[in-house]
N, C-alpha and C. Protein backbone atom coordinates (compact mmCIF):
# COMPACT_ATOMS: atom_id res chain seq x y z
N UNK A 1 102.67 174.60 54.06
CA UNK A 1 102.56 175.03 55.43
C UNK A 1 103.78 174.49 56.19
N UNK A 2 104.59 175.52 56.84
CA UNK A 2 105.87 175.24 57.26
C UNK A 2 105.63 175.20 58.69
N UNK A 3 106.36 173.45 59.54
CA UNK A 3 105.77 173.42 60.80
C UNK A 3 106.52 174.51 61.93
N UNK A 4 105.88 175.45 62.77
CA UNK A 4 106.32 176.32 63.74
C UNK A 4 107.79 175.86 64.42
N UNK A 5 107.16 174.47 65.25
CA UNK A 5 107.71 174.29 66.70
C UNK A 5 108.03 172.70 65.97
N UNK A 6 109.44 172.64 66.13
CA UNK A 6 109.94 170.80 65.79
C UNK A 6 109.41 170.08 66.88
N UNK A 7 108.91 170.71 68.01
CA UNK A 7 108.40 169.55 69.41
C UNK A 7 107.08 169.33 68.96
N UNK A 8 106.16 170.07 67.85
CA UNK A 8 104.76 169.95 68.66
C UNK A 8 103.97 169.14 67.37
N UNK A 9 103.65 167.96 67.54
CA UNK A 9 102.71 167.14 66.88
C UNK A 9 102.67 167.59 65.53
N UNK A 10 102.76 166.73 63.95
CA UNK A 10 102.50 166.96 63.08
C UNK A 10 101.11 166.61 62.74
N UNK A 11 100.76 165.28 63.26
CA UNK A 11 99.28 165.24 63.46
C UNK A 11 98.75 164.49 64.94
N UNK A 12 97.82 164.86 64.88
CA UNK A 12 97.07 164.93 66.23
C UNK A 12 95.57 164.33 66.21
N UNK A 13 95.67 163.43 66.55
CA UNK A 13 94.57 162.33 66.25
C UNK A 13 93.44 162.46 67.60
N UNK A 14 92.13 162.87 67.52
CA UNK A 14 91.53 163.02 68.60
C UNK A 14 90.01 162.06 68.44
N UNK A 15 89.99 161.37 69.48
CA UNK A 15 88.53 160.80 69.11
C UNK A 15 88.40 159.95 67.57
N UNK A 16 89.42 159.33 67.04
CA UNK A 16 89.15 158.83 65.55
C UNK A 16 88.75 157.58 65.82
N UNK A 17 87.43 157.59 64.96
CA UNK A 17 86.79 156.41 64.78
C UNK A 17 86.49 156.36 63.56
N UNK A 18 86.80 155.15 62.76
CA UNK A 18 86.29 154.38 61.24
C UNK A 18 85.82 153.63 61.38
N UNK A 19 84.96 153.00 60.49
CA UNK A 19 83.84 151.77 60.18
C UNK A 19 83.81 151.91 58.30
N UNK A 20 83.59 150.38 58.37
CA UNK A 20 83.15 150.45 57.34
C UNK A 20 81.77 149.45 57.33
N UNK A 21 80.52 150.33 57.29
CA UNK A 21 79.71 149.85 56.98
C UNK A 21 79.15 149.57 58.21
N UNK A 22 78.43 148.76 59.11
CA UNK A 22 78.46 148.39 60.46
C UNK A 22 80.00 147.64 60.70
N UNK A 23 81.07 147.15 60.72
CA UNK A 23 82.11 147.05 61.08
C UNK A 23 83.05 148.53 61.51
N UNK A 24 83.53 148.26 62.65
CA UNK A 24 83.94 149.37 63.38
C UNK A 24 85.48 148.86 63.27
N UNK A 25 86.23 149.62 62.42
CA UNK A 25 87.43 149.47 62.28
C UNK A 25 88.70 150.61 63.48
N UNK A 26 88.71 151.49 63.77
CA UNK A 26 88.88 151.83 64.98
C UNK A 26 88.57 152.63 65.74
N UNK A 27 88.97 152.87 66.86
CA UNK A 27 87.76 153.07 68.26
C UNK A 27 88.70 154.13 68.87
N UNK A 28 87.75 155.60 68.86
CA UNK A 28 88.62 156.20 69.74
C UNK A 28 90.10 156.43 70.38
N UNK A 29 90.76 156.61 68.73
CA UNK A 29 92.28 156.62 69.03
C UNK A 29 92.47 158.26 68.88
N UNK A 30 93.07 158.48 70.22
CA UNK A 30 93.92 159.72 70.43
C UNK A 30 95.66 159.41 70.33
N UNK A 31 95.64 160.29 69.77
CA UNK A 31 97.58 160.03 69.82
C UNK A 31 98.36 161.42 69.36
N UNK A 32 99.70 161.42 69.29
CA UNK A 32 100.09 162.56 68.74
C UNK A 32 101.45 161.89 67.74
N UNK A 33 101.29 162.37 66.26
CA UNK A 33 102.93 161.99 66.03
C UNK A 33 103.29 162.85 65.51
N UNK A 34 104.85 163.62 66.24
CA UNK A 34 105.68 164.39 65.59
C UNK A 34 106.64 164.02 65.03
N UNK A 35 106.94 165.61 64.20
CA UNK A 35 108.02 165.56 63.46
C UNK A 35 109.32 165.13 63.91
N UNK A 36 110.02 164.49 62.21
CA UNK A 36 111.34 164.04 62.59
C UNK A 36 111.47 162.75 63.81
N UNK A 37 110.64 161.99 64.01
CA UNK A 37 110.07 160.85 64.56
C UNK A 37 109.96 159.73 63.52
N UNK A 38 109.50 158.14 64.38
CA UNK A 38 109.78 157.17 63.31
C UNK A 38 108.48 156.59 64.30
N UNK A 39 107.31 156.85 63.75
CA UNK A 39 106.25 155.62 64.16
C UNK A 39 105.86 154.59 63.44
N UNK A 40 105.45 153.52 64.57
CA UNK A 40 105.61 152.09 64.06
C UNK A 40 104.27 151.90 64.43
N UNK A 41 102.98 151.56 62.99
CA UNK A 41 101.90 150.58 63.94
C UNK A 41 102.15 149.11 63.52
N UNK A 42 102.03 148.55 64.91
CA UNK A 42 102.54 147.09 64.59
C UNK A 42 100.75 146.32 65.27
N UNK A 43 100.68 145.30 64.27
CA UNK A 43 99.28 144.39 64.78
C UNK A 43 99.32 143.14 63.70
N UNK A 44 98.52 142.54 64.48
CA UNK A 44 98.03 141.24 63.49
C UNK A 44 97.49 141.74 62.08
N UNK A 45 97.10 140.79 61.38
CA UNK A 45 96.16 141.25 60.02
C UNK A 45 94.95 141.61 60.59
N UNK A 46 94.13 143.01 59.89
CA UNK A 46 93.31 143.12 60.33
C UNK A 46 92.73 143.49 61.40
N UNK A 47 93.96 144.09 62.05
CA UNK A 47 93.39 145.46 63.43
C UNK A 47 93.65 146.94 63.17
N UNK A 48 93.49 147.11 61.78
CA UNK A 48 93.20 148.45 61.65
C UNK A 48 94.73 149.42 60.98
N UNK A 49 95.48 148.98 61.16
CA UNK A 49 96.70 149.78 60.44
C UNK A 49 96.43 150.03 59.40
N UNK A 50 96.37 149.91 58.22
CA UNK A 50 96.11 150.15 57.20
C UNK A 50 94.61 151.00 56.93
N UNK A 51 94.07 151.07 57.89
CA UNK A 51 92.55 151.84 57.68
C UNK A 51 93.07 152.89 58.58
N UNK A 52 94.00 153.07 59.02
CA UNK A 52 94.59 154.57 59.86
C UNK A 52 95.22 154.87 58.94
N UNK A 53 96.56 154.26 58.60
CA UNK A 53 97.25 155.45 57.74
C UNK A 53 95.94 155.49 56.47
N UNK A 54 95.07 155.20 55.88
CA UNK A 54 94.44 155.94 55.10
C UNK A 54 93.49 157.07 55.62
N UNK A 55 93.65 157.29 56.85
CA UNK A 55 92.47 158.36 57.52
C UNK A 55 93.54 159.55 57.33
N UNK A 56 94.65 159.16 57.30
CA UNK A 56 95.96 160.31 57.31
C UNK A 56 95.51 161.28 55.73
N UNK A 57 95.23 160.16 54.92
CA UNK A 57 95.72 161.67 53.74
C UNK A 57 94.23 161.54 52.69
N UNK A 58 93.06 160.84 53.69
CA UNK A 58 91.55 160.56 53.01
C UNK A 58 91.53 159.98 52.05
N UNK A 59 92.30 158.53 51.97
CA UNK A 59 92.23 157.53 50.63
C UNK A 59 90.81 156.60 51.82
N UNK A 60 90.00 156.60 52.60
CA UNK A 60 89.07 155.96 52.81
C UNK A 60 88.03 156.94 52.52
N UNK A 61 87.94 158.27 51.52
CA UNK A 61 87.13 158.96 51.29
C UNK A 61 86.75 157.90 49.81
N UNK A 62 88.02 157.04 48.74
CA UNK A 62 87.58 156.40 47.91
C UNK A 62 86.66 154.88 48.13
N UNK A 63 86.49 154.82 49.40
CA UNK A 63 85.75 153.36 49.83
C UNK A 63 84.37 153.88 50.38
N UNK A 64 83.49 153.08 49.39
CA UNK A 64 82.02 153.19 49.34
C UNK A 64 81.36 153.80 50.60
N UNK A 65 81.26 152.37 51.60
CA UNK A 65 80.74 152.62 52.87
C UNK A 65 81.73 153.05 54.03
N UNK A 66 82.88 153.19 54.15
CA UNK A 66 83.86 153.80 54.86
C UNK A 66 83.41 155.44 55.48
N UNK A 67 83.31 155.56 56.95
CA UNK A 67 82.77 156.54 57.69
C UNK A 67 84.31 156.71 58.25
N UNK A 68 84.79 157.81 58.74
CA UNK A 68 85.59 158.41 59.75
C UNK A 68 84.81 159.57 60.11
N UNK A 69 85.37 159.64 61.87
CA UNK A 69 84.82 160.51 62.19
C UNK A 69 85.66 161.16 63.43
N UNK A 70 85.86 162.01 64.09
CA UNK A 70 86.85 162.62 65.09
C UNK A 70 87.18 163.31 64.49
N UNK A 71 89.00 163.87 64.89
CA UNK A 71 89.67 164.95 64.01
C UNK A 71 90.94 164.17 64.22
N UNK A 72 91.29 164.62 62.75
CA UNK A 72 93.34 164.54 62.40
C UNK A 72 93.58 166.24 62.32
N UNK A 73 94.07 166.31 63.06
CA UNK A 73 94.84 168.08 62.82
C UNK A 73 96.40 167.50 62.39
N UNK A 74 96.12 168.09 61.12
CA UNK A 74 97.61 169.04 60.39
C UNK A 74 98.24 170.22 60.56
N UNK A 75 99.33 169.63 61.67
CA UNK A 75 100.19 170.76 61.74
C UNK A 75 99.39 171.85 62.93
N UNK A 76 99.03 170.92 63.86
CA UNK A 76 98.11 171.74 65.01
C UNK A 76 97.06 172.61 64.73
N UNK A 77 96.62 172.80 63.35
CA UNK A 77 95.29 173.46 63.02
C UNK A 77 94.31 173.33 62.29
N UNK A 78 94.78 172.45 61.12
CA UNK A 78 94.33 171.81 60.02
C UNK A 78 93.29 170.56 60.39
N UNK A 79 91.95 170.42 60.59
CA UNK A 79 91.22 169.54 60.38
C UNK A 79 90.73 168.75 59.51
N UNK A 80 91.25 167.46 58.84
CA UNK A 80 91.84 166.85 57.75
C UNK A 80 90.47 166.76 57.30
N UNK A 81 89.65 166.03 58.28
CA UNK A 81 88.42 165.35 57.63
C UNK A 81 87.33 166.47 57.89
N UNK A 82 87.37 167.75 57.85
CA UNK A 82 86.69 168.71 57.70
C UNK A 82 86.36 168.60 55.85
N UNK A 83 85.20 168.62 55.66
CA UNK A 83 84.43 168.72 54.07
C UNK A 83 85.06 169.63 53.38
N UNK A 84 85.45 170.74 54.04
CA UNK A 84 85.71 171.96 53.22
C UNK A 84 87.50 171.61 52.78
N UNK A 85 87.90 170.72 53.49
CA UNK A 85 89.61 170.83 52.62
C UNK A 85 89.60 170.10 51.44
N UNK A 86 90.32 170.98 50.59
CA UNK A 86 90.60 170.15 48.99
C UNK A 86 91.76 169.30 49.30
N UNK A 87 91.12 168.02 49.16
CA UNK A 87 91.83 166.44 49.26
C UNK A 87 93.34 166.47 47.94
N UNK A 88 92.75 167.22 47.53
CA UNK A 88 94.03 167.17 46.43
C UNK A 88 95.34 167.86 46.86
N UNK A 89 95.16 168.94 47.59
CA UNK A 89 96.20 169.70 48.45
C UNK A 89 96.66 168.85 49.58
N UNK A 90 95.62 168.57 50.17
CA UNK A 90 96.40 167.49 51.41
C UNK A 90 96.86 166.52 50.98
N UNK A 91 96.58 165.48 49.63
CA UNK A 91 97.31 164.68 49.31
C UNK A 91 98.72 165.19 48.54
N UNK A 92 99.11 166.13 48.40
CA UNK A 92 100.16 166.78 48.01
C UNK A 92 101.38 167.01 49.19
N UNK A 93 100.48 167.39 50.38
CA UNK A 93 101.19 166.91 51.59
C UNK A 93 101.69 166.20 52.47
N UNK A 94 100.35 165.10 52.73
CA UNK A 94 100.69 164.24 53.21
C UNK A 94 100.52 162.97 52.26
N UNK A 95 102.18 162.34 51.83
CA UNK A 95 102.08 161.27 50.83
C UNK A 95 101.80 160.16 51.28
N UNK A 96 101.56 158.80 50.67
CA UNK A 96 101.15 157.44 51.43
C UNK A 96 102.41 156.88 49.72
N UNK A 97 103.16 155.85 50.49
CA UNK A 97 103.54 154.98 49.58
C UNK A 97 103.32 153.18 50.23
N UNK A 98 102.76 152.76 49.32
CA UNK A 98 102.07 151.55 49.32
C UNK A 98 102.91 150.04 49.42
N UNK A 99 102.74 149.57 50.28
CA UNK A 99 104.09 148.27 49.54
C UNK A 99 103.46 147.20 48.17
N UNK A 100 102.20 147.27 48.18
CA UNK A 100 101.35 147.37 46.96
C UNK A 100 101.03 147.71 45.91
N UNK A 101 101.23 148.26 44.60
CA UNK A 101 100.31 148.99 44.17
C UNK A 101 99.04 149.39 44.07
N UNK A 102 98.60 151.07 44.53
CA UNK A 102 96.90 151.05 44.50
C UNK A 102 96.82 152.21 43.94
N UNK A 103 96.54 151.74 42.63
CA UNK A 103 96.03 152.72 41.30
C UNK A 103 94.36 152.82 42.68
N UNK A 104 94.17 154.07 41.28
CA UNK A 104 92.55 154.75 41.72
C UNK A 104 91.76 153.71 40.85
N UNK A 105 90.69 153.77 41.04
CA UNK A 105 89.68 153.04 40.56
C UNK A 105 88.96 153.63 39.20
N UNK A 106 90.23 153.72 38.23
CA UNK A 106 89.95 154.39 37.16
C UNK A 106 90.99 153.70 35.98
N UNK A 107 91.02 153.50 34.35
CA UNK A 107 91.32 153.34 33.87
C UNK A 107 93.17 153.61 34.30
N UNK A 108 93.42 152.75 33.65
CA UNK A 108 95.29 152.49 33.21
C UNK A 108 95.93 154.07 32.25
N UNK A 109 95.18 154.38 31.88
CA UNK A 109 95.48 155.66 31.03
C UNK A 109 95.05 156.69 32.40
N UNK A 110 94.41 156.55 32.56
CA UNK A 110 93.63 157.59 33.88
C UNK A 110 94.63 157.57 34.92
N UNK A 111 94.94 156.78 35.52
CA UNK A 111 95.93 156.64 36.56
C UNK A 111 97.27 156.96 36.50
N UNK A 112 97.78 157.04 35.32
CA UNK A 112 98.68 157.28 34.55
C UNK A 112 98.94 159.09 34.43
N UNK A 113 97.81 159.25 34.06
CA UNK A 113 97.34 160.75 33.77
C UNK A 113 97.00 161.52 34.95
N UNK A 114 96.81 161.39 35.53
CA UNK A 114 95.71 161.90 37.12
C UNK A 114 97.21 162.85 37.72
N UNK A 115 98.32 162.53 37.78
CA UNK A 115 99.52 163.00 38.78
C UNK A 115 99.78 163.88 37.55
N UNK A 116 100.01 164.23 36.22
CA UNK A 116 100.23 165.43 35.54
C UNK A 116 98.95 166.63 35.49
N UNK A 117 97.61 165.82 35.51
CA UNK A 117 96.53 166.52 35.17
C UNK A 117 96.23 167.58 36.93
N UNK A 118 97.01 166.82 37.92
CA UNK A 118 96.45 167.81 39.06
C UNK A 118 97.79 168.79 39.11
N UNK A 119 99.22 168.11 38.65
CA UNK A 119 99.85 169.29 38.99
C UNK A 119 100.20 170.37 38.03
N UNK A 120 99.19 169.86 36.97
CA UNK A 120 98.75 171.36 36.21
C UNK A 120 98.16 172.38 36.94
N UNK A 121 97.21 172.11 37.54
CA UNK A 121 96.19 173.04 38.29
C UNK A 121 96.87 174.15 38.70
């Protein structure tokens, strides 16, 4: 999906709220970030950066009790955390690189395998 307009929001964060579990990780963040832009979330440990950029491309869909709820629009139309999008396409789009490594919660051969076996499909 090729973006229209270079001015207008690549994603568009409305009402996003996460928790995990009864812990409410964040609260009603609206924002917009466009293309060809350089955003910075800056915080202490543990106010939520890292539980946003995973609302970006649904790596908190792999955490047990982890709820999001609001909307991320992709590309002004795309509702990320709508049920019906295949997570495998949006993760094709929108990438996350880790300063970590975070294999999936699957075997060393599996993890290994998983990035040839989807772009067979």
């Amino acid at each position: 999906m090729e973006t229209q307009n270079e001015t207008a929001p690549i994603l568009t964060l409305r009402n996003l709220n996460m928790r995990y579990g009864e812990k409410k990780a964040l609260t009603d963040i609206n924002m917009d970030i466009l293309p060809r832009s350089i955003t910075a979330f800056i915080g202490p440990s543990g106010c939520g950066k890292s539980s946003l950029l995973r609302c970006f491309n649904r790596m908190n869909d792999l955490i047990e009790n982890a709820l999001v709820t609001g909307e991320i629009l992709f590309d002004g139309q795309l509702n990320i955390n709508d049920a019906k999008i295949d997570v495998t396409q949006l993760r094709r789009k929108i990438g996350m690189v880790f300063q970590k490594p975070n294999p999936f919660p699957k075997s060393i051969y599996e993890n290994i395998a998983y990035g040839i076996r989807v772009a067979a499909k």
